[in-house]
N, C-alpha and C. Protein backbone atom coordinates (compact mmCIF):
# COMPACT_ATOMS: atom_id res chain seq x y z
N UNK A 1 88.63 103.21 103.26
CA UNK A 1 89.32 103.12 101.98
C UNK A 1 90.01 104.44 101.71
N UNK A 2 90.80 104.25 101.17
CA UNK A 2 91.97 105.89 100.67
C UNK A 2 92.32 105.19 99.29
N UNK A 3 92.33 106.53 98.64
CA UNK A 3 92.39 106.78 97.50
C UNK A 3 94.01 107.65 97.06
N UNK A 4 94.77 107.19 96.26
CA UNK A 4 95.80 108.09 96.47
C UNK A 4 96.57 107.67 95.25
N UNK A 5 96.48 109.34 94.59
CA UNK A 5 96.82 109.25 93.15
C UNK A 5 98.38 109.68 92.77
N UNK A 6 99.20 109.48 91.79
CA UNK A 6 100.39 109.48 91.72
C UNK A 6 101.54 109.37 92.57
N UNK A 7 101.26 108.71 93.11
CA UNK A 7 102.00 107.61 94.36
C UNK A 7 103.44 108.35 94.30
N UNK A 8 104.38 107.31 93.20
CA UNK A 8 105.41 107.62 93.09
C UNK A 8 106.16 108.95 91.92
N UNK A 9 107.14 110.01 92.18
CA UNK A 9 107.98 110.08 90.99
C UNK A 9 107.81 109.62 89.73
N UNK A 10 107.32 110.47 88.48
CA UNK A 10 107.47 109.78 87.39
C UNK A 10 108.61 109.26 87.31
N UNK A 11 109.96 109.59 86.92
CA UNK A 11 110.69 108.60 87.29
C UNK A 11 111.01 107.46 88.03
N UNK A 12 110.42 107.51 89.07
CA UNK A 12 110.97 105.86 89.78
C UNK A 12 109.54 105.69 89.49
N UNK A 13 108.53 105.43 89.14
CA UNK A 13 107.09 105.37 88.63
C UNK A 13 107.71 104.44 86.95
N UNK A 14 108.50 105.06 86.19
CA UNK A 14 108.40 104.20 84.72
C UNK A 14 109.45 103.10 84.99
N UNK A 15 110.67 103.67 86.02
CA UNK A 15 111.49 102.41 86.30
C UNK A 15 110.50 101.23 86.84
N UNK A 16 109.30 101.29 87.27
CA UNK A 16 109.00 100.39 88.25
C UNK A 16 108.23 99.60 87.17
N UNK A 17 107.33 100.42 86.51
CA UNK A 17 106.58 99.91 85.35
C UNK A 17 107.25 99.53 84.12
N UNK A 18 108.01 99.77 83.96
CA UNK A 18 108.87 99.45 82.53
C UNK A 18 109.25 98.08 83.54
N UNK A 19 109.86 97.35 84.35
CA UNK A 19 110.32 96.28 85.37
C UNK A 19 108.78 95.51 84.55
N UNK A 20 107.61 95.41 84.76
CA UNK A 20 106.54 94.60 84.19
C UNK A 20 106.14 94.82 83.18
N UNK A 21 106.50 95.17 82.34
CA UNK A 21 106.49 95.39 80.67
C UNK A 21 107.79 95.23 79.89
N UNK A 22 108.96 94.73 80.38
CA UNK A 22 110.00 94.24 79.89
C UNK A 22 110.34 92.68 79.33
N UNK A 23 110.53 91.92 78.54
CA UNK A 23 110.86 90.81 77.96
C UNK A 23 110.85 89.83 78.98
N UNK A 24 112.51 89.72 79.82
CA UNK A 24 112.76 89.84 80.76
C UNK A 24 111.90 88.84 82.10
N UNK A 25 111.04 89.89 82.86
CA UNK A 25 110.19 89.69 83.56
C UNK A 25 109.14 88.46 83.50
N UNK A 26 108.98 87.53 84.66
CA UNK A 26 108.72 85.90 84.46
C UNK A 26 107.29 86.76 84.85
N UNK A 27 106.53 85.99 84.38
CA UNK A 27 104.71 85.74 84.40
C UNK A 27 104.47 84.14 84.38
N UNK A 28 103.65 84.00 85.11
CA UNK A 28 103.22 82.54 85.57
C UNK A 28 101.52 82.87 85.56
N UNK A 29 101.15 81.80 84.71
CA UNK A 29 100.18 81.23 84.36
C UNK A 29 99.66 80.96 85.32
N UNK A 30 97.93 80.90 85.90
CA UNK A 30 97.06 80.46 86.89
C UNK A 30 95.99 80.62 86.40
N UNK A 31 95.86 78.88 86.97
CA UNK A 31 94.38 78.74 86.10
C UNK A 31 92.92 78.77 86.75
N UNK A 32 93.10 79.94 87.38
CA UNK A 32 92.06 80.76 88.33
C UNK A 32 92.15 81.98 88.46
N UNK A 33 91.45 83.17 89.14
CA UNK A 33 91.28 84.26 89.46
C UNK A 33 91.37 84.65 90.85
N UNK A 34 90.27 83.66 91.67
CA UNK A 34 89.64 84.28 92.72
C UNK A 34 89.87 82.51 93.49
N UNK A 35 89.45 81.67 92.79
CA UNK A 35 89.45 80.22 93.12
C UNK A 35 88.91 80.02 92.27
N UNK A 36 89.74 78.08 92.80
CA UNK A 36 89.74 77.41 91.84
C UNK A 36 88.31 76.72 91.04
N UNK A 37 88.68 76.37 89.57
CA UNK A 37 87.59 76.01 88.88
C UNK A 37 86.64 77.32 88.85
N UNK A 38 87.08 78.40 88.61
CA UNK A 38 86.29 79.83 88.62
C UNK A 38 86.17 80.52 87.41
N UNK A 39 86.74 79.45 86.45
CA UNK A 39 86.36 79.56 84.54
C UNK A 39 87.16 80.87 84.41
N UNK A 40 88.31 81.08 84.88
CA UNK A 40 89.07 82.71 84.53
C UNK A 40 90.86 82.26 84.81
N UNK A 41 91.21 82.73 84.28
CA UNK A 41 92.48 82.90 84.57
C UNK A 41 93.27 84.02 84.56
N UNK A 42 94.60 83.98 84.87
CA UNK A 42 95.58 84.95 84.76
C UNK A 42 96.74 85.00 84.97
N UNK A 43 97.66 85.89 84.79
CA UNK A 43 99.02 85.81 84.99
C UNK A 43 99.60 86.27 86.12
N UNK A 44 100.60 85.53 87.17
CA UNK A 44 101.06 86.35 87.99
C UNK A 44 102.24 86.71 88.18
N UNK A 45 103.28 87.42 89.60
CA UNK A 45 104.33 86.80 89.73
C UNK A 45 104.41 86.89 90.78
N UNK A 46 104.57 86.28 92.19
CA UNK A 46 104.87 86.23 93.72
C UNK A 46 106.16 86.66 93.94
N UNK A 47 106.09 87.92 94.81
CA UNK A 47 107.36 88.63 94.92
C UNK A 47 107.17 87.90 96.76
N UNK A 48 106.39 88.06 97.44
CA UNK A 48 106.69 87.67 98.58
C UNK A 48 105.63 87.20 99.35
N UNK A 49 105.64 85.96 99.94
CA UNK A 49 104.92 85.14 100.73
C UNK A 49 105.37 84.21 101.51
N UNK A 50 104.67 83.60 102.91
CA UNK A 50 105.27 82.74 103.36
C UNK A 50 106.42 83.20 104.43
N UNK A 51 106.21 83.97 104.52
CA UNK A 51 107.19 85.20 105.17
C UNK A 51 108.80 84.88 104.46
N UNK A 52 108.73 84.98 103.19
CA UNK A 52 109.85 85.42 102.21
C UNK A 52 109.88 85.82 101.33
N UNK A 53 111.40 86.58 101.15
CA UNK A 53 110.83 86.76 99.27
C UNK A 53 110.67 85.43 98.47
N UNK A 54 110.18 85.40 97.04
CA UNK A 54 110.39 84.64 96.56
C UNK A 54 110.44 85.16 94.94
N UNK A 55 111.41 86.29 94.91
CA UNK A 55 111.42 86.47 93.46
C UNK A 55 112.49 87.75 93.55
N UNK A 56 113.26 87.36 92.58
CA UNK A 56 114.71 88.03 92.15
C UNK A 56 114.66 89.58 92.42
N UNK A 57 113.02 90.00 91.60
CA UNK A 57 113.33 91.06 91.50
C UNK A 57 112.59 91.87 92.70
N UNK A 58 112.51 91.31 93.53
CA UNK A 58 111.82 91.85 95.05
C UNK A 58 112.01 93.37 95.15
N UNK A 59 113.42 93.58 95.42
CA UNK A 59 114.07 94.80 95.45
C UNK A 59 113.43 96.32 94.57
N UNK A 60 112.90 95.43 93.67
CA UNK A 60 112.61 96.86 92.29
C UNK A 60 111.36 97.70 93.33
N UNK A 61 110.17 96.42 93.65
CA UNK A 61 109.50 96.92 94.21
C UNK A 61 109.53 98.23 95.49
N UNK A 62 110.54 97.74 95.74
CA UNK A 62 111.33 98.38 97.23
C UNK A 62 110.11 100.25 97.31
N UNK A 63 110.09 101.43 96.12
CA UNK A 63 109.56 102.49 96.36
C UNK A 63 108.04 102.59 96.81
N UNK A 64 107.56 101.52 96.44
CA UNK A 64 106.04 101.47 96.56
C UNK A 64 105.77 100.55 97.94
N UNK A 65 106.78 99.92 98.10
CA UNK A 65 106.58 99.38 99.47
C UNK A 65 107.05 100.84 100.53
N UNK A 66 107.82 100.92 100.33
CA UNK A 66 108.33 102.25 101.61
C UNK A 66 107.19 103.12 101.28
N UNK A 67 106.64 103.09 100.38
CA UNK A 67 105.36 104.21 100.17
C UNK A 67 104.95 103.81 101.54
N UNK A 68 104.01 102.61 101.34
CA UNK A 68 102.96 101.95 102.14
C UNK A 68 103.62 101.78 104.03
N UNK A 69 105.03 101.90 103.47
CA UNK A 69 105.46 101.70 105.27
C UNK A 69 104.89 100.33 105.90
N UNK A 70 105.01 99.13 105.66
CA UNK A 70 103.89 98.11 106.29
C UNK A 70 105.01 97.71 107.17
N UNK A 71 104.29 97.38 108.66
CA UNK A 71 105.04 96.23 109.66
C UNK A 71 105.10 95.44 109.27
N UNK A 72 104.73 94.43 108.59
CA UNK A 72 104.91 93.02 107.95
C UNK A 72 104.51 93.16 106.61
N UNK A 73 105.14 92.09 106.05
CA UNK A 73 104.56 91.84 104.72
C UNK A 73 103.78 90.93 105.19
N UNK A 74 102.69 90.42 104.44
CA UNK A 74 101.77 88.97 104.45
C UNK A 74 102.30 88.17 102.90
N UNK A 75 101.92 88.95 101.72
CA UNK A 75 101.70 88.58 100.53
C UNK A 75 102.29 89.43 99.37
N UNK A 76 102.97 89.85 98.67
CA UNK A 76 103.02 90.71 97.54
C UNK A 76 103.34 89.50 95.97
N UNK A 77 102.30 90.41 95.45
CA UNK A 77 102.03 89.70 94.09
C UNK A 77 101.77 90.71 92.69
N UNK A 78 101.91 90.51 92.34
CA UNK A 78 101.71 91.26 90.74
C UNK A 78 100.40 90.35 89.52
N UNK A 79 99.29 90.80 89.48
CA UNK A 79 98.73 90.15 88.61
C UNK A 79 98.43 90.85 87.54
N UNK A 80 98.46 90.22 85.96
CA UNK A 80 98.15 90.55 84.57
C UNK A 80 97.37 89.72 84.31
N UNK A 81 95.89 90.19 83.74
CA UNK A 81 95.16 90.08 83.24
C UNK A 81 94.95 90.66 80.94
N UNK A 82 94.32 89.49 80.32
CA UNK A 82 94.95 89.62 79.39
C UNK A 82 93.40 90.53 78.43
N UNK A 83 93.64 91.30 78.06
CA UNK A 83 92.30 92.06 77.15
C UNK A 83 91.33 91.37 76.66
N UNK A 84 90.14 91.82 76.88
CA UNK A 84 88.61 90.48 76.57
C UNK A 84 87.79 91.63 76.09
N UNK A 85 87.00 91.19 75.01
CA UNK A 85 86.00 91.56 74.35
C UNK A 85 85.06 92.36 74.95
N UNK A 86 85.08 92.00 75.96
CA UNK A 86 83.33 93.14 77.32
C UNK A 86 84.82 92.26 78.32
N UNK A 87 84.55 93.95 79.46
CA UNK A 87 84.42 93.75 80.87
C UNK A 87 83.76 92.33 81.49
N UNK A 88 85.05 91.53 81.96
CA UNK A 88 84.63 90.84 82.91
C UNK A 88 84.96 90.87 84.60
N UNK A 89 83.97 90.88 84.91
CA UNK A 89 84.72 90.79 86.55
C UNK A 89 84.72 89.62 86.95
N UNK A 90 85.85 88.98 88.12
CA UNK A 90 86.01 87.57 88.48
C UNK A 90 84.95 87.54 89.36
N UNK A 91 83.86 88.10 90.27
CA UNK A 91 83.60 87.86 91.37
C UNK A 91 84.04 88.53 92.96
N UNK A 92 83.26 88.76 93.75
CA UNK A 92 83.82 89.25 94.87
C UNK A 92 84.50 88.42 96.06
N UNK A 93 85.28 88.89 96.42
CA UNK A 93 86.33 87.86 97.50
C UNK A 93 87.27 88.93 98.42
N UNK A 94 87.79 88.49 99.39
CA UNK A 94 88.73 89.01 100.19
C UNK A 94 89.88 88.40 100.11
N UNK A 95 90.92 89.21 99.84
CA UNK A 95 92.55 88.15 99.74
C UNK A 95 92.74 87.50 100.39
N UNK A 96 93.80 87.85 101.91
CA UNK A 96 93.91 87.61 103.02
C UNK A 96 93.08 88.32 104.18
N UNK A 97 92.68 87.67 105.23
CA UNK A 97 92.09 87.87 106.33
C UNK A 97 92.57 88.96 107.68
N UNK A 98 92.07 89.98 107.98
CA UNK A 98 92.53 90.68 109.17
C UNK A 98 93.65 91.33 108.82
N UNK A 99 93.84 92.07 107.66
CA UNK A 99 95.30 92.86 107.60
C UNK A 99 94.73 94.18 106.70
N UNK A 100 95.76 94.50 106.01
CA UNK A 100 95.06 95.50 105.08
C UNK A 100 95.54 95.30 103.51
N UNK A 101 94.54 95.54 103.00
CA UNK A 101 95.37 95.23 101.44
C UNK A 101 95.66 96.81 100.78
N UNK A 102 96.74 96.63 99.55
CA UNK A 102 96.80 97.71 98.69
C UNK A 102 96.87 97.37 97.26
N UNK A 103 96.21 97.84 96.59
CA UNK A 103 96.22 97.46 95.44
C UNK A 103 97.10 98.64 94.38
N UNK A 104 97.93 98.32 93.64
CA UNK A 104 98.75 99.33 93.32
C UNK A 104 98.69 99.41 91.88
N UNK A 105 98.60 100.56 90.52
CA UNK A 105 97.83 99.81 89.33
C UNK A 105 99.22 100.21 88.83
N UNK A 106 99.73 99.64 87.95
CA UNK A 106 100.78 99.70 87.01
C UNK A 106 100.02 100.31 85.71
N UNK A 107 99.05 99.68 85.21
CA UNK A 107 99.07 100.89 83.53
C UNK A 107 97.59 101.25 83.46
N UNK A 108 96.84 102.39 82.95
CA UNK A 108 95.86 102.67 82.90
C UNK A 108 95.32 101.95 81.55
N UNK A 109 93.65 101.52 82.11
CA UNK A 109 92.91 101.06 81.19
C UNK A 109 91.54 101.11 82.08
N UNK A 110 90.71 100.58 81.18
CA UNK A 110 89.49 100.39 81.28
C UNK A 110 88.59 99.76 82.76
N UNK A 111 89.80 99.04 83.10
CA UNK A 111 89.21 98.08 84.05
C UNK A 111 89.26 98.64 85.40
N UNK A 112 89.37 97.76 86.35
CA UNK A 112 88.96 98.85 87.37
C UNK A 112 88.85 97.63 88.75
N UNK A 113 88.42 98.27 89.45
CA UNK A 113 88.50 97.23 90.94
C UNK A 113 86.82 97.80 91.71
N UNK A 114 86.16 96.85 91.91
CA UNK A 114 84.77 96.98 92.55
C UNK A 114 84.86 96.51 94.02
N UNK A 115 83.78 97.79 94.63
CA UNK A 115 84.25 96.80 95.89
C UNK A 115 82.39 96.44 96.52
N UNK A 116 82.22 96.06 97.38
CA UNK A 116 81.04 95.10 97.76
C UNK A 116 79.81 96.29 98.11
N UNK A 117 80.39 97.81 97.98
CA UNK A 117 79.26 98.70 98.29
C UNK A 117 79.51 99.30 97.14
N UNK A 118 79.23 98.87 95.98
CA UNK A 118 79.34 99.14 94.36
C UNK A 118 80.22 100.58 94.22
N UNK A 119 81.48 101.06 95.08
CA UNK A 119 82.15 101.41 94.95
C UNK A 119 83.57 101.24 93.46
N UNK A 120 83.58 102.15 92.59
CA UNK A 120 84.52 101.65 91.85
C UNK A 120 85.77 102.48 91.76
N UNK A 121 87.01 101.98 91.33
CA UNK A 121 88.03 102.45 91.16
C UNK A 121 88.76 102.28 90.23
N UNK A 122 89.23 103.10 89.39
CA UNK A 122 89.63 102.71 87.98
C UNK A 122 90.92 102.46 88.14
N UNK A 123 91.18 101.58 86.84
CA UNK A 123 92.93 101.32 86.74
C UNK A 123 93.48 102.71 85.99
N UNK A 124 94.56 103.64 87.05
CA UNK A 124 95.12 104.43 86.43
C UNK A 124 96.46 104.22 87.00
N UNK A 125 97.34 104.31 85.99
CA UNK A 125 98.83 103.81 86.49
C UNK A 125 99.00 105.03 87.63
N UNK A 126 99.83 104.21 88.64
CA UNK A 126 100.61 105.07 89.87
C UNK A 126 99.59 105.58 90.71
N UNK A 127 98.50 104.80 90.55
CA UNK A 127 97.53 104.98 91.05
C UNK A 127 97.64 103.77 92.75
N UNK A 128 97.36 104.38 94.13
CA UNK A 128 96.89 103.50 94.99
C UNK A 128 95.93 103.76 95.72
N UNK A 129 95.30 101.65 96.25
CA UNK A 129 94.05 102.32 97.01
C UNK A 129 94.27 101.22 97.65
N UNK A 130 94.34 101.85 99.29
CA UNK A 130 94.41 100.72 100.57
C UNK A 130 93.06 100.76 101.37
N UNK A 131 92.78 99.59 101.87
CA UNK A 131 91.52 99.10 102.58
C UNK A 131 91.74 97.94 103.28
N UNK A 132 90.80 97.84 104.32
CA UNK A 132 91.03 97.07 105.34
C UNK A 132 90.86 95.36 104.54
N UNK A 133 91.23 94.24 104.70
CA UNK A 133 91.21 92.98 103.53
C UNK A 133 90.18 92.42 103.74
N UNK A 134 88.93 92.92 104.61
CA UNK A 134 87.85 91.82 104.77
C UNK A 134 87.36 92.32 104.21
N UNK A 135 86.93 93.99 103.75
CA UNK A 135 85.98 94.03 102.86
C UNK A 135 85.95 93.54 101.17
N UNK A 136 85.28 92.94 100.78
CA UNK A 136 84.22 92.23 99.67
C UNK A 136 85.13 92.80 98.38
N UNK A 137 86.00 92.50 97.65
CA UNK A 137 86.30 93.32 96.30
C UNK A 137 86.20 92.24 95.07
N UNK A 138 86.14 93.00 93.82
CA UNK A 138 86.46 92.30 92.65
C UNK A 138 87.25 92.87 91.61
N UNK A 139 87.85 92.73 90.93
CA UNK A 139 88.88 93.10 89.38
C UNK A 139 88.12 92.82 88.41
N UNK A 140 88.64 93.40 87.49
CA UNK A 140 87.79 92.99 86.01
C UNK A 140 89.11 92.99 85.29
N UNK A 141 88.78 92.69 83.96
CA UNK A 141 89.66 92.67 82.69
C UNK A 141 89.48 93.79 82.01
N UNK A 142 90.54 94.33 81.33
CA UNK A 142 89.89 95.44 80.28
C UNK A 142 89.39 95.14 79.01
N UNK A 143 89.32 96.42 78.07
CA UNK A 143 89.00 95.84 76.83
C UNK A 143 89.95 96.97 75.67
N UNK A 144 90.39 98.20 76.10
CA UNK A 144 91.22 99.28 75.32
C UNK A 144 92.22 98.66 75.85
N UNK A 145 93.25 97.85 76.34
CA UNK A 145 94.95 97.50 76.26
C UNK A 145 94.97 96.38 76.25
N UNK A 146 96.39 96.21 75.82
CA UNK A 146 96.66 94.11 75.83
C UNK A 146 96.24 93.57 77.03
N UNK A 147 96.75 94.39 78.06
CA UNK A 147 96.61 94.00 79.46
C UNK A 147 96.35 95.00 80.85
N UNK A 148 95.59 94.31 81.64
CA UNK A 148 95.65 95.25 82.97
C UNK A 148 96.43 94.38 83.88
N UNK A 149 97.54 95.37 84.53
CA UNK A 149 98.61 94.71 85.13
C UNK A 149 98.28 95.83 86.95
N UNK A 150 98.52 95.17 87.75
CA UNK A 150 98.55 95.38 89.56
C UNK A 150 99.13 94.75 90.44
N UNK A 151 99.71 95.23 90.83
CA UNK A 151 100.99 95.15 92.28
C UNK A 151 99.37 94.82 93.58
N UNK A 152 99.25 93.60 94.28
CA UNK A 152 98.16 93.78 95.20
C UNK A 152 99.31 93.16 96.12
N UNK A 153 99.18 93.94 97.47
CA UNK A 153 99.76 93.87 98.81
C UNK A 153 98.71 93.48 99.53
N UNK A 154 99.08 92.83 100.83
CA UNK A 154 98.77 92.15 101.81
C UNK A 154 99.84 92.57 103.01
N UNK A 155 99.30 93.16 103.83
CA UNK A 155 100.29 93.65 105.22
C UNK A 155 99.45 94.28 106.17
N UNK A 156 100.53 93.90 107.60
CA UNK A 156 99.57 94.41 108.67
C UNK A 156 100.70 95.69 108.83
N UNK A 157 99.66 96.94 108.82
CA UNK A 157 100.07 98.00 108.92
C UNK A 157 101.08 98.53 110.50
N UNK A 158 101.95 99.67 110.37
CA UNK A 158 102.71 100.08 111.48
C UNK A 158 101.37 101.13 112.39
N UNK A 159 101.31 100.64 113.45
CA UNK A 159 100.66 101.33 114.43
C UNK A 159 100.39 102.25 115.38
């Protein structure tokens, strides 16, 4: 696991984040977390899967991907989660299989990302943390902001 704090430029850092806190910007409803019938939901938006893009604003992402340098994409997604009374976590799971994930945090709050050796990592914007995708993780919700919002990647790394 790597840990790696202020990723991008404050500047291309608020362009990227102001992009998911703008009017603007589509969020799609899912009525799951982790899987289905898992009593949680959340908001997403699929920038790329399927080996395509599938969302307009693919491009914005473009600094945080060249961060990461990946040989392939697998998956890129953006999920918002909406503020709850107590910390909930969805449960532990692995995204995709045999690649590496990155989880990238857009705004600081409370919540945080657990991983299966009670490892934690807080949501701090411009904040990233890459790990191999089989190991065990979970998200929570916050409870100090409207929302906890994250860029999570899926890619097999350059070798």
């Amino acid at each position: 696991m790597k840990i790696i704090n202020n990723v991008l430029s404050n500047i291309i850092f608020n362009k990227l984040k102001n992009l998911f806190f703008n009017n603007y910007f589509s969020w799609h409803y899912q009525d799951n977390v982790n899987h289905k019938d898992d009593g949680h939901f959340q908001f997403c938006h699929l920038f790329f899967d399927d080996n395509k893009i599938n969302s307009i604003y693919f491009e914005h992402i473009s600094p945080i991907l060249n961060f990461i340098n990946p040989q392939q994409l697998i998956r890129v997604k953006a999920n918002l989660l909406t503020k709850t009374d107590k910390i909930i976590e969805h449960g532990f799971h692995t995204d995709v299989k045999d690649c590496m994930t990155a989880i990238y945090y857009i705004n600081t709050n409370n919540g945080y990302t657990k991983f299966i050796d009670e490892t934690i990592v807080s949501s701090e914007e411009n904040k990233l943390v890459t790990f191999i995708s089989n190991i065990k993780h979970t998200g929570s919700t916050c409870t100090n902001e409207n929302v906890r919002v994250v860029l999570n990647i899926n890619y097999l790394p350059k070798i």
